[in-house]
N, C-alpha and C. Protein backbone atom coordinates (compact mmCIF):
# COMPACT_ATOMS: atom_id res chain seq x y z
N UNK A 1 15.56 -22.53 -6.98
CA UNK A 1 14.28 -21.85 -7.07
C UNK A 1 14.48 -20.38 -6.73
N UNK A 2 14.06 -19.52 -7.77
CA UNK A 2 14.34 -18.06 -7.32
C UNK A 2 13.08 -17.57 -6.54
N UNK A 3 13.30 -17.10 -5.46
CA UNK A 3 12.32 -16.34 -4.71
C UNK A 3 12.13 -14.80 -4.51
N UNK A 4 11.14 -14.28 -5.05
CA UNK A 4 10.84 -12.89 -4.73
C UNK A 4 10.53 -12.55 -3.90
N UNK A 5 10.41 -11.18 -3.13
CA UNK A 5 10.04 -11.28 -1.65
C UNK A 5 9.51 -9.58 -2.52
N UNK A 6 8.37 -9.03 -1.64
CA UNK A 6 7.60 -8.14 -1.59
C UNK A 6 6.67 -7.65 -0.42
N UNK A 7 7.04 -7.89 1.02
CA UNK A 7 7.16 -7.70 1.95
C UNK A 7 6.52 -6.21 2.81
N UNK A 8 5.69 -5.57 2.91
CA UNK A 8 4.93 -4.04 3.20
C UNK A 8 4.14 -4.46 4.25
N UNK A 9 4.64 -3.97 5.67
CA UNK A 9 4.36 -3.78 6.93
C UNK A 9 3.76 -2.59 7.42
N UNK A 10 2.20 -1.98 7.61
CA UNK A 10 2.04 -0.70 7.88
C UNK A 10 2.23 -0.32 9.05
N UNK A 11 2.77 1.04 9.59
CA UNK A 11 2.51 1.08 11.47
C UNK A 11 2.07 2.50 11.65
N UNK A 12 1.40 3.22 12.32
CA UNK A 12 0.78 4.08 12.56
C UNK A 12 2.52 4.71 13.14
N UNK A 13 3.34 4.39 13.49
CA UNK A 13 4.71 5.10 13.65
C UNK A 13 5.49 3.95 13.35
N UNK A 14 6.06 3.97 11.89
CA UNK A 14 7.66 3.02 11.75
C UNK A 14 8.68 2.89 12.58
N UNK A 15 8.85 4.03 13.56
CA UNK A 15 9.77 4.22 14.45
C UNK A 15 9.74 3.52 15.53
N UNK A 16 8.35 3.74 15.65
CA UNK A 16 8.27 3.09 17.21
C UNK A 16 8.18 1.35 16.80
N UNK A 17 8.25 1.38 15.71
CA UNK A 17 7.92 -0.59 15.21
C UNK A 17 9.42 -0.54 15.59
N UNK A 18 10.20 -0.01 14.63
CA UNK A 18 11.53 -0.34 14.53
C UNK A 18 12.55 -0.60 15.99
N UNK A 19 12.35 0.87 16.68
CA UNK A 19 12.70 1.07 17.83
C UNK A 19 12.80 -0.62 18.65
N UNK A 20 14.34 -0.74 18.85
CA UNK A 20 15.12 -2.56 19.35
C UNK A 20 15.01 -3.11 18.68
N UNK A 21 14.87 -2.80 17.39
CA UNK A 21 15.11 -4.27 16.57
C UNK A 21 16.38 -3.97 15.72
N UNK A 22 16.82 -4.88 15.75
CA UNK A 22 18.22 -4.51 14.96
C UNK A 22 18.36 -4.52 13.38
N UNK A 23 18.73 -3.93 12.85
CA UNK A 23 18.28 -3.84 11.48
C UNK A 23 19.25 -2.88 10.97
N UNK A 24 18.84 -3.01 9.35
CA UNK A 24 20.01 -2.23 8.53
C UNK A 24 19.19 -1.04 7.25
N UNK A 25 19.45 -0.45 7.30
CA UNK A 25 18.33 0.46 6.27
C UNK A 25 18.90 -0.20 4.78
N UNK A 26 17.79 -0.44 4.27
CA UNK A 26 18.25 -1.01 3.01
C UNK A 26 18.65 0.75 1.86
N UNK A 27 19.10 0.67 0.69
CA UNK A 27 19.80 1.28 -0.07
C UNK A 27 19.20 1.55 -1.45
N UNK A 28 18.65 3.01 -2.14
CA UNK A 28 18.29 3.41 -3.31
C UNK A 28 19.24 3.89 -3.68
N UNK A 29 19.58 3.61 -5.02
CA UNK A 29 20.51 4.44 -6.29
C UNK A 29 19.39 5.30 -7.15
N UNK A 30 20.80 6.84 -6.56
CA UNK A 30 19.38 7.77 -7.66
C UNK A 30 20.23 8.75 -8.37
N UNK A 31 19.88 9.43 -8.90
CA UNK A 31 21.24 10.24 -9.75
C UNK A 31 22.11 10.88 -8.69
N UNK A 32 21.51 11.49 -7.71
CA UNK A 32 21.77 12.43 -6.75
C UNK A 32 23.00 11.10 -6.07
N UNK A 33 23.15 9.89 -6.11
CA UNK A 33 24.15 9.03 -5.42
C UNK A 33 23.72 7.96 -4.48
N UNK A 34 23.98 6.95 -3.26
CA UNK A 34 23.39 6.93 -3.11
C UNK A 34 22.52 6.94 -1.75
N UNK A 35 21.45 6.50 -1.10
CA UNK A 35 20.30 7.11 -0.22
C UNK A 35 20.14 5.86 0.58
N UNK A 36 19.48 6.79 1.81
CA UNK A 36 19.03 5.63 2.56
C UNK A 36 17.50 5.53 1.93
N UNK A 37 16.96 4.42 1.87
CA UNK A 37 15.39 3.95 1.41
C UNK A 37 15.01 4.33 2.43
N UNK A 38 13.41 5.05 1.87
CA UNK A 38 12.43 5.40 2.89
C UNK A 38 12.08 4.71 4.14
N UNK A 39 11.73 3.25 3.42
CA UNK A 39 11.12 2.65 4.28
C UNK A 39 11.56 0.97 4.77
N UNK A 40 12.51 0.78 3.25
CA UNK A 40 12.85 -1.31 3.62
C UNK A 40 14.10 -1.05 4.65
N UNK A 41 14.22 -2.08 5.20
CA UNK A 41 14.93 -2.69 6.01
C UNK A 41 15.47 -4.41 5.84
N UNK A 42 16.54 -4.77 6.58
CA UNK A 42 16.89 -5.85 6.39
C UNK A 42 16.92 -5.96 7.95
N UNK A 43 16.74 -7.47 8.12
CA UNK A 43 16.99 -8.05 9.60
C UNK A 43 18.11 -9.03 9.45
N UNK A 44 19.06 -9.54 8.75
CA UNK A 44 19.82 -9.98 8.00
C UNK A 44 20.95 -8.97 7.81
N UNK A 45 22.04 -10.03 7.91
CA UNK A 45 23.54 -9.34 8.06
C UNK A 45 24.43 -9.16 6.96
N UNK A 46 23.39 -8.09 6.17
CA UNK A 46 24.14 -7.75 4.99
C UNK A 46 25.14 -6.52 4.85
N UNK A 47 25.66 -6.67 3.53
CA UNK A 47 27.28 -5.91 3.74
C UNK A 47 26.29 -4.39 3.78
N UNK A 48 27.06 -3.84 4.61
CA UNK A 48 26.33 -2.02 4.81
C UNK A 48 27.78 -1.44 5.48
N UNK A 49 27.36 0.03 5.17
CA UNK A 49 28.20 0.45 5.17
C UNK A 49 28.31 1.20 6.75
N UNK A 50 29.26 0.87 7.33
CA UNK A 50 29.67 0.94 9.42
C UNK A 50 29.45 2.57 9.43
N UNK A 51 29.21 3.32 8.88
CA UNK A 51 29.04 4.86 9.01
C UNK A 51 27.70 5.51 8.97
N UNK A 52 26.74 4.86 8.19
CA UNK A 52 25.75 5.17 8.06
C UNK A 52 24.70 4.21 7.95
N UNK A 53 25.13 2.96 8.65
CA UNK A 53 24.16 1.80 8.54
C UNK A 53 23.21 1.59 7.10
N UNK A 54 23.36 1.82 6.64
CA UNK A 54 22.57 1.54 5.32
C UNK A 54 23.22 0.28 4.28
N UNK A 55 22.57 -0.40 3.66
CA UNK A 55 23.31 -1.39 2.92
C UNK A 55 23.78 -0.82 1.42
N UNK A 56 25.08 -1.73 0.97
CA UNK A 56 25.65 -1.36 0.41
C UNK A 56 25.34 -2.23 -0.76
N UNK A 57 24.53 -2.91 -0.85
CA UNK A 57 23.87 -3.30 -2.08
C UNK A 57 22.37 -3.23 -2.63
N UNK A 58 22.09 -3.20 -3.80
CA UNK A 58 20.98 -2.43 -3.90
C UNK A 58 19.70 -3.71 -4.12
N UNK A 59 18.33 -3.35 -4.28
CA UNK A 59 17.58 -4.13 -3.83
C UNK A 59 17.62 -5.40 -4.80
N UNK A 60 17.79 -5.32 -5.81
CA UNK A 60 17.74 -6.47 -6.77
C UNK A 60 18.43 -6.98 -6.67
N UNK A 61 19.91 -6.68 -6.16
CA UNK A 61 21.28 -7.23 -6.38
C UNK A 61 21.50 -8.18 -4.37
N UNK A 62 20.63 -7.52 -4.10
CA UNK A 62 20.88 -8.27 -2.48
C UNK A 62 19.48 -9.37 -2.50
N UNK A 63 18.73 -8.89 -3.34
CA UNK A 63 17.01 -10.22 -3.43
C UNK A 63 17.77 -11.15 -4.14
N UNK A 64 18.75 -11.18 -5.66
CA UNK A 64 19.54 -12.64 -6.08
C UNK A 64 20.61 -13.03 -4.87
N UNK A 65 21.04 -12.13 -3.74
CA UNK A 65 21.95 -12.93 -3.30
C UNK A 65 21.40 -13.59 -2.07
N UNK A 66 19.91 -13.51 -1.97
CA UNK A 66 19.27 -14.19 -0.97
C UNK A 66 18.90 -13.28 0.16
N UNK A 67 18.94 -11.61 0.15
CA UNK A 67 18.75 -10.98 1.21
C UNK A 67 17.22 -10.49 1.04
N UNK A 68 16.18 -10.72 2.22
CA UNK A 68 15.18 -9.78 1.53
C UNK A 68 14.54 -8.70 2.45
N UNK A 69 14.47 -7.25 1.73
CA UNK A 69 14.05 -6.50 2.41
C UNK A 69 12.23 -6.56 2.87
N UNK A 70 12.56 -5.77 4.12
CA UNK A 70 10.80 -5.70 4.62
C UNK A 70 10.63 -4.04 4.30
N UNK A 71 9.71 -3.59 4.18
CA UNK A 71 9.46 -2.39 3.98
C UNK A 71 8.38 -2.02 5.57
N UNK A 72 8.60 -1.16 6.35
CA UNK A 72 7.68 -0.89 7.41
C UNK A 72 7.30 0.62 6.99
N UNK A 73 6.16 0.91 6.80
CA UNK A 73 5.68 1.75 5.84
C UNK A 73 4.60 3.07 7.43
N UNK A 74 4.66 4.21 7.20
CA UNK A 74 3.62 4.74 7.78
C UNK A 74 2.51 5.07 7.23
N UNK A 75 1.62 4.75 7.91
CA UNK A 75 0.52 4.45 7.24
C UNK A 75 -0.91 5.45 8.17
N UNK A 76 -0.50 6.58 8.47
CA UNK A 76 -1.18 7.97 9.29
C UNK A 76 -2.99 7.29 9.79
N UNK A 77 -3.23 6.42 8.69
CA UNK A 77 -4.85 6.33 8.97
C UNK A 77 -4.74 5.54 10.40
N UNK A 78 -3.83 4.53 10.68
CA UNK A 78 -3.91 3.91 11.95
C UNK A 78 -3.96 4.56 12.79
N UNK A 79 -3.28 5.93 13.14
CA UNK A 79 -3.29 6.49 14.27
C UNK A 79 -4.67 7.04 15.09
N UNK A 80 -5.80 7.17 14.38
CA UNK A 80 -7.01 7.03 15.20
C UNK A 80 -7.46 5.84 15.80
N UNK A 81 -6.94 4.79 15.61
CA UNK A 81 -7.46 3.49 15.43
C UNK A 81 -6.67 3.09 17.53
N UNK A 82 -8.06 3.14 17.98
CA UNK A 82 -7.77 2.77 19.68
C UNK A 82 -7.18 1.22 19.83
N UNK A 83 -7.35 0.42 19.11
CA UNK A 83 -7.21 -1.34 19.94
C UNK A 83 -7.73 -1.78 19.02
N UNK A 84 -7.20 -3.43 18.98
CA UNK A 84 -7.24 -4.15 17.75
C UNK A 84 -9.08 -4.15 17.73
N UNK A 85 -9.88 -4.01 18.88
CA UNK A 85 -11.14 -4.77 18.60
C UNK A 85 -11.67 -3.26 17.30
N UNK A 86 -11.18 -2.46 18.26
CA UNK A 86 -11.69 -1.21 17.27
C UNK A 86 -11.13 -1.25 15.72
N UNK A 87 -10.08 -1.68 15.55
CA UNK A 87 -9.35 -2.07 13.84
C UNK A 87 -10.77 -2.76 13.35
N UNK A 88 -10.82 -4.11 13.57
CA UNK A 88 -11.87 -4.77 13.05
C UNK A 88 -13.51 -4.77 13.23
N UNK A 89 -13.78 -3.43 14.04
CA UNK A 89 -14.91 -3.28 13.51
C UNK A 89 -14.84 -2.13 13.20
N UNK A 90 -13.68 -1.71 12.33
CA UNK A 90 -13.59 -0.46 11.51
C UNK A 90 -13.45 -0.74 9.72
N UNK A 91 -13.64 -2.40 10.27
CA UNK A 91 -13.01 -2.99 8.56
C UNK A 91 -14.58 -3.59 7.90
N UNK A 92 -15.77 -3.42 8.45
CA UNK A 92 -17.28 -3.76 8.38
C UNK A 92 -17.29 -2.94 7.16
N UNK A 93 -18.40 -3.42 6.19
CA UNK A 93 -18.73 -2.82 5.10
C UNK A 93 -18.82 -1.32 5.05
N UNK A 94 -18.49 -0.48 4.59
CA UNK A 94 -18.64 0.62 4.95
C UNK A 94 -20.23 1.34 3.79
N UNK A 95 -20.15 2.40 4.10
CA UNK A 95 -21.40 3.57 3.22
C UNK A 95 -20.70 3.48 1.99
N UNK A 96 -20.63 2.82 0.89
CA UNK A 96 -20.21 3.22 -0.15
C UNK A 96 -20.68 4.40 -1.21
N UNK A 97 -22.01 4.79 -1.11
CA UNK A 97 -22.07 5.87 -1.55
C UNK A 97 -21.42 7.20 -0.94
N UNK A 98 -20.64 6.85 -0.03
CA UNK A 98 -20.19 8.07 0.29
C UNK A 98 -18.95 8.20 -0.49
N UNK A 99 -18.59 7.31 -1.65
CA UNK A 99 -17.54 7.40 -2.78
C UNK A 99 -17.66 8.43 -3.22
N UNK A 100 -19.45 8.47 -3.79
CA UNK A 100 -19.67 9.56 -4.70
C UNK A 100 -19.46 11.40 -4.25
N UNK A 101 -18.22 11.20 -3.15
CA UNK A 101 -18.69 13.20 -2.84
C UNK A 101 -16.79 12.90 -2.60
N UNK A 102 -16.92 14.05 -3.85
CA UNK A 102 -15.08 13.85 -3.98
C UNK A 102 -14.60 14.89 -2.91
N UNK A 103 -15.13 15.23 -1.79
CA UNK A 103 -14.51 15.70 -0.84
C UNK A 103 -13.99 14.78 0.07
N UNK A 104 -14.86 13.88 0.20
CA UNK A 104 -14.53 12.61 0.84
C UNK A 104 -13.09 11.78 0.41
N UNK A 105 -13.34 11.63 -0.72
CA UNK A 105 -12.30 10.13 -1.76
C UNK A 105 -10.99 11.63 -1.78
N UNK A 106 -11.38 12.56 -1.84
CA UNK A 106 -9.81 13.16 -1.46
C UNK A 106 -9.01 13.03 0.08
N UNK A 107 -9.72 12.60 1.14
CA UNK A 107 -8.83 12.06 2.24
C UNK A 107 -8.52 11.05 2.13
N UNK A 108 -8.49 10.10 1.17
CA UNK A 108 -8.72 8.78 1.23
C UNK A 108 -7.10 8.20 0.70
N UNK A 109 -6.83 7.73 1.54
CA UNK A 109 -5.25 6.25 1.51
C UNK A 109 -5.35 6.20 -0.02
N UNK A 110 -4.27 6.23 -0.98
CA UNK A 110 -3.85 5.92 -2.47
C UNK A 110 -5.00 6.37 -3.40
N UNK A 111 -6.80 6.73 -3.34
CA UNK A 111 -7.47 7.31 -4.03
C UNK A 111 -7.79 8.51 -3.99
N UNK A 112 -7.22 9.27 -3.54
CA UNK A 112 -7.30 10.86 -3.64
C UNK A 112 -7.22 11.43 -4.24
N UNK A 113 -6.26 11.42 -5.56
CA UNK A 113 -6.03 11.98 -6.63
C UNK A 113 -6.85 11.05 -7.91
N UNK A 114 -7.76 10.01 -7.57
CA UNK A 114 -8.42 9.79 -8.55
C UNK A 114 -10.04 9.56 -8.68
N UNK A 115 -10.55 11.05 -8.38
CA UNK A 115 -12.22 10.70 -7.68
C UNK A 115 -12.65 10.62 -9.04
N UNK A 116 -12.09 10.89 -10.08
CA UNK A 116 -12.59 10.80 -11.79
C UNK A 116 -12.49 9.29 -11.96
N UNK A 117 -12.01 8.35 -11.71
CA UNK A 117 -11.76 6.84 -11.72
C UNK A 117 -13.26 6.00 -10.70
N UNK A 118 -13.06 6.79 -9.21
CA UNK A 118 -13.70 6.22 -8.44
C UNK A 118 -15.29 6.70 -8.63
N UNK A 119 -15.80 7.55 -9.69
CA UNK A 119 -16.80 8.31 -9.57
C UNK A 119 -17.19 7.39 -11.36
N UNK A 120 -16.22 6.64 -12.10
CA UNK A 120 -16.62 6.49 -13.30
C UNK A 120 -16.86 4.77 -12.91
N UNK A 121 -15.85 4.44 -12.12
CA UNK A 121 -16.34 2.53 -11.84
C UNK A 121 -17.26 2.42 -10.61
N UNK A 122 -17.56 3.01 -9.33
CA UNK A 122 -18.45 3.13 -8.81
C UNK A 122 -18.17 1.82 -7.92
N UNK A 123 -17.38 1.57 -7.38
CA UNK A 123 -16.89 0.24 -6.16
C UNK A 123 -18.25 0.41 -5.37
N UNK A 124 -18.40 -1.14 -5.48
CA UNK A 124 -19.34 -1.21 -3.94
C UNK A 124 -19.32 -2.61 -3.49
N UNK A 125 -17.79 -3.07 -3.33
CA UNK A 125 -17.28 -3.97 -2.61
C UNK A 125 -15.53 -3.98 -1.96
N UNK A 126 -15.51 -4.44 -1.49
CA UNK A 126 -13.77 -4.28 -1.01
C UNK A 126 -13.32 -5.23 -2.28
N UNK A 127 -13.73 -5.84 -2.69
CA UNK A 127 -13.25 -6.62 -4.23
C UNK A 127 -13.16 -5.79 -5.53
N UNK A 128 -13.88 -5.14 -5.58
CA UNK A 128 -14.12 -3.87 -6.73
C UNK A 128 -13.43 -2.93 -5.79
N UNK A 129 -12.64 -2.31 -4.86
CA UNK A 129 -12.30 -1.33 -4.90
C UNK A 129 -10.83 -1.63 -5.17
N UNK A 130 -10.46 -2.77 -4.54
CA UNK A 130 -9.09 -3.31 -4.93
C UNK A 130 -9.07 -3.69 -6.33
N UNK A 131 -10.16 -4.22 -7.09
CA UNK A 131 -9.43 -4.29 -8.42
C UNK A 131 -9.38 -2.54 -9.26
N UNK A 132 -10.06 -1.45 -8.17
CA UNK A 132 -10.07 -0.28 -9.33
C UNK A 132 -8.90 0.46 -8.57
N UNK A 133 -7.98 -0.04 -7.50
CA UNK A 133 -6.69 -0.21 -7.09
C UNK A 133 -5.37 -0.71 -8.23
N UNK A 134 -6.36 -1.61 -8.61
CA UNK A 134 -4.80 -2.22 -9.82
C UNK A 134 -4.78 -1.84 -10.60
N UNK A 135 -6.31 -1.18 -11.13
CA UNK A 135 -6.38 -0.09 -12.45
C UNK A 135 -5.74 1.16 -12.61
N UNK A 136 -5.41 1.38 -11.49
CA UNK A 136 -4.50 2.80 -11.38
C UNK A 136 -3.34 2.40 -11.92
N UNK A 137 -2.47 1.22 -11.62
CA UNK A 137 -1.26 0.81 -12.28
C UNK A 137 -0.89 0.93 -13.70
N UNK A 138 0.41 1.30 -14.02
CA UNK A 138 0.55 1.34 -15.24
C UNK A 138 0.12 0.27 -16.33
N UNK A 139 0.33 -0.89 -15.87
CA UNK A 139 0.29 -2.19 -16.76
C UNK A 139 -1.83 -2.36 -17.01
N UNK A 140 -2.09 -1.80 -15.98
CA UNK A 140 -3.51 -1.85 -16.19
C UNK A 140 -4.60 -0.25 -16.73
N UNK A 141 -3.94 0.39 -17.05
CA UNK A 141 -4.83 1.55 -16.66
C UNK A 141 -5.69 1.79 -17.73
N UNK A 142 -5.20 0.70 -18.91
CA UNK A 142 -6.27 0.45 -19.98
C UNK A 142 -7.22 0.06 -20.04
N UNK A 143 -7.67 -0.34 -18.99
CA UNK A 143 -8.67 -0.69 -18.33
C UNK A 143 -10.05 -0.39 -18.26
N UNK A 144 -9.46 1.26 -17.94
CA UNK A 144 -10.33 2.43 -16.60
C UNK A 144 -11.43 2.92 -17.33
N UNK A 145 -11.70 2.16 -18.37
CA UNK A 145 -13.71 2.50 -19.38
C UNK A 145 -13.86 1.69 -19.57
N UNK A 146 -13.88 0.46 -19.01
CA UNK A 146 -14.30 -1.08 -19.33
C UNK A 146 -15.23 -1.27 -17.85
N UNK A 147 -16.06 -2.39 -18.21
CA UNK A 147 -17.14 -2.65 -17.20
C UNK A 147 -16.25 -3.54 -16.17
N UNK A 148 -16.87 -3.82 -15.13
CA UNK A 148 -16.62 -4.59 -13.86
C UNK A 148 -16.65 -6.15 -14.66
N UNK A 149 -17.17 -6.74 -15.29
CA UNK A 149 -16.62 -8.16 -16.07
C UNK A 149 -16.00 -8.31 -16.91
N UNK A 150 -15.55 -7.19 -17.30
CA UNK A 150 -14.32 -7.10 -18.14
C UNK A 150 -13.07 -6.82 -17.24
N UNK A 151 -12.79 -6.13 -16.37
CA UNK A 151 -12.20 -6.06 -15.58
C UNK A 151 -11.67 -7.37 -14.65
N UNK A 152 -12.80 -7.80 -13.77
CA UNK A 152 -12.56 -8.84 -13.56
C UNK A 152 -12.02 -9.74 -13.95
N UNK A 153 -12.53 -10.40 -15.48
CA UNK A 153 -11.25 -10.99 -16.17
C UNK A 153 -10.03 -10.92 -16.48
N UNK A 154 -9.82 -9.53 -16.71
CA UNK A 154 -7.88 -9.48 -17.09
C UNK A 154 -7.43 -8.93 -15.40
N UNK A 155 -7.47 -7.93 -14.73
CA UNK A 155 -7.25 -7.83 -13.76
C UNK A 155 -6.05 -8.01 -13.03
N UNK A 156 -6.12 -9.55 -12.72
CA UNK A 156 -5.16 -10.23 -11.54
C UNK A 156 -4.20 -10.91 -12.62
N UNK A 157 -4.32 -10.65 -13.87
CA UNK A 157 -3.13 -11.49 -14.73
C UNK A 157 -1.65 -10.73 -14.68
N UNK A 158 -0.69 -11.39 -14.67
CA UNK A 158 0.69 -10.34 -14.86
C UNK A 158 1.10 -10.36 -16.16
N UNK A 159 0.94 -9.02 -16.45
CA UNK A 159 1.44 -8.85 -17.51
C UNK A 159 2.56 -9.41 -18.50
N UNK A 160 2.18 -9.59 -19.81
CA UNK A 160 3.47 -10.51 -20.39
C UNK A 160 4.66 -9.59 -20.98
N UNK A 161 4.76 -8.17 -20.61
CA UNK A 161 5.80 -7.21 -20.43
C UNK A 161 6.59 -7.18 -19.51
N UNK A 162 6.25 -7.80 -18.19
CA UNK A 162 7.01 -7.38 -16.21
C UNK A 162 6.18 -6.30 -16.47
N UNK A 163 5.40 -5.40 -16.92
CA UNK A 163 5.23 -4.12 -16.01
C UNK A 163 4.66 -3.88 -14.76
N UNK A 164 5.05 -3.37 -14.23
CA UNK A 164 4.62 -3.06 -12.63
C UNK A 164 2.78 -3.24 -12.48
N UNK A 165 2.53 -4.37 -11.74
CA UNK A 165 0.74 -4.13 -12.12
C UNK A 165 0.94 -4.69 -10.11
N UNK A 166 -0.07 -4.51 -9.80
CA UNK A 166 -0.77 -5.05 -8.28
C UNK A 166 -1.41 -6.37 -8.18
N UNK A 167 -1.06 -6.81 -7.33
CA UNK A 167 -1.55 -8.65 -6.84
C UNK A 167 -2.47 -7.81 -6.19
N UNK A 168 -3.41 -9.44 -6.64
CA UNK A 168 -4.60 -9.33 -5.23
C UNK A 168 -4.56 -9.17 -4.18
N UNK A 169 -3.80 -9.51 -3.41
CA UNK A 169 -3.61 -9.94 -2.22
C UNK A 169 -3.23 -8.24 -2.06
N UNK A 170 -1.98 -7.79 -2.61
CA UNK A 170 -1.69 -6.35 -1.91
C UNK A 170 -2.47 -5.23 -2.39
N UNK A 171 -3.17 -4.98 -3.33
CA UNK A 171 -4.41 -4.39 -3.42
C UNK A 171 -5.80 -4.51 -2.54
N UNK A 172 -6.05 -5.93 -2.43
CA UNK A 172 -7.05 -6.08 -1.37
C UNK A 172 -6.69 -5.63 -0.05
N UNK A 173 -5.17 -5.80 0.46
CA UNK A 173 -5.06 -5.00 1.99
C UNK A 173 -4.99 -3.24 1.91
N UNK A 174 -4.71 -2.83 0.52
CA UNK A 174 -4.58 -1.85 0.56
C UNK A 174 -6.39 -1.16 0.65
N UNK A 175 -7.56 -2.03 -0.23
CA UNK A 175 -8.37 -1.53 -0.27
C UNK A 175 -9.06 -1.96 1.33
N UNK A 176 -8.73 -2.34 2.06
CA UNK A 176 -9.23 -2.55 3.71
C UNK A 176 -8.58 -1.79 4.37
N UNK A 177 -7.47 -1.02 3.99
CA UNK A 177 -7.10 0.02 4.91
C UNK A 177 -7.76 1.58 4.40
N UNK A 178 -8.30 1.24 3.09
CA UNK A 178 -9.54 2.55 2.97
C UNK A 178 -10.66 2.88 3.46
N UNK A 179 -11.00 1.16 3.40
CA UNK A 179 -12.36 1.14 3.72
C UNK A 179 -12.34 1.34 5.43
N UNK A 180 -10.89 1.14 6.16
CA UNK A 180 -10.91 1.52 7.83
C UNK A 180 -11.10 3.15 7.54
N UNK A 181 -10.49 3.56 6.36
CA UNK A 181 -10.04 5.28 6.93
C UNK A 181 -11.38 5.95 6.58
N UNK A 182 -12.57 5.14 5.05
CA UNK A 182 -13.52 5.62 5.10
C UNK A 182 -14.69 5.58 6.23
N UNK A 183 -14.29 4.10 6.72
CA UNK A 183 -15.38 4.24 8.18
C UNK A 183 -14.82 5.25 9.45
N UNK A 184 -13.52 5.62 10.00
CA UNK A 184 -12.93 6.44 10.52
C UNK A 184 -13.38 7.77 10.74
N UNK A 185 -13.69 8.26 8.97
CA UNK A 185 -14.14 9.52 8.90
C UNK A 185 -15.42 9.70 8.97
N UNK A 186 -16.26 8.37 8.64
CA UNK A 186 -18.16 8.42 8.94
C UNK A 186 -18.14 8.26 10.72
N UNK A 187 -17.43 7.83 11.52
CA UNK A 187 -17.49 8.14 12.73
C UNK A 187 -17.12 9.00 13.28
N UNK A 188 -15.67 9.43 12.85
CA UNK A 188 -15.68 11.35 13.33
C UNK A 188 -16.86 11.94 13.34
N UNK A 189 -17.47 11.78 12.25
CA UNK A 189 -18.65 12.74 11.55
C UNK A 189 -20.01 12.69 12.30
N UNK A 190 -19.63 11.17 12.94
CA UNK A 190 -21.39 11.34 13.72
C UNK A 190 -21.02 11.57 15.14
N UNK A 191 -19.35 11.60 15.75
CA UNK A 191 -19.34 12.24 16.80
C UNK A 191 -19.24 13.78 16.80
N UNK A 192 -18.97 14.27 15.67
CA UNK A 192 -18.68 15.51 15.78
C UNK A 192 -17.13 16.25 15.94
N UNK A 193 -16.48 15.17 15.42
CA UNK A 193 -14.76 15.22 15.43
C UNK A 193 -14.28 16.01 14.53
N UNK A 194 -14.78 15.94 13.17
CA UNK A 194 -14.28 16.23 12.41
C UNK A 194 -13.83 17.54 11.93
């Protein structure tokens, strides 16, 4: 049985996640030769190279031989975020009309550069914002003038090309870490933080 692994851990500091755990920086090939990856890691004792800790095989070629990387990602919006109780009542429905003021949707986690998308589908659920999350993807972006039941239907299908498109599941966490950074910034705003 072949298993894929796709693995994205956010931390308000990767470092300080990482910091004692033993681990190996996983490995990108790029023209330039090759790199340590931004962000995957292995916890697994794969071949790397004793000089620069990084592994010496690359991600596809170490996922068939059974190795799988985690990616621990920084993710800046956590760092306001005091204690778990405060996370989850930062994840409550938020003001969704405050989509509509592209000063706003430009601070915003992965929609910043698309207030023309978020201003033409008009999300006003964490379900609709994650599927206008997968619409940004290449495999979907044919999408992006079709109604919310049209959408809905093709959506969550994978493409019969492989092209790179977004699962539910990692779109929906991605659209709950907006909807923390959009409630974040409506509470700066009524303390006067901002």
């Amino acid at each position: 049985m072949k298993v894929s692994t796709d693995i994205d851990i956010d931390f308000a500091d990767r470092n300080l996640a990482l910091a004692g755990l033993k681990h190996i920086a996983a490995t990108k090939f790029t023209t330039r030769g090759t790199e340590r990856h931004n962000t995957g890691v292995y916890f697994q004792p794969i071949p790397r190279d004793p000089f620069e800790n990084i592994a010496t095989l690359g991600y596809k070629e170490a996922q068939e031989l059974g190795y799988f990387k985690v990616d621990f990602l920084n993710v800046s919006i956590y760092e306001d975020v005091r204690d778990e109780e405060h996370l989850i009542s930062l994840m409550k429905e938020p003001d969704w009309t405050l989509l509509e003021i592209e000063e706003i949707v430009k601070e915003l986690f992965h929609i910043n550069d698309y207030f023309w998308l978020v201003e033409k589908l008009q999300p006003k659920s964490i379900e609709q914002l994650a599927m206008l999350l997968a619409v940004m993807r290449p495999s979907k972006k044919h999408l992006a003038n079709s109604s919310w039941k049209i959408i809905e239907k093709e959506i969550w299908r994978a493409p019969a090309n492989g092209e790179y498109h977004f699962k539910k599941s990692h779109a929906t966490s991605y659209a709950i870490a907006i909807v923390v950074q959009l409630n974040l910034l409506e509470e700066k705003a009524a303390n006067g933080t901002m």
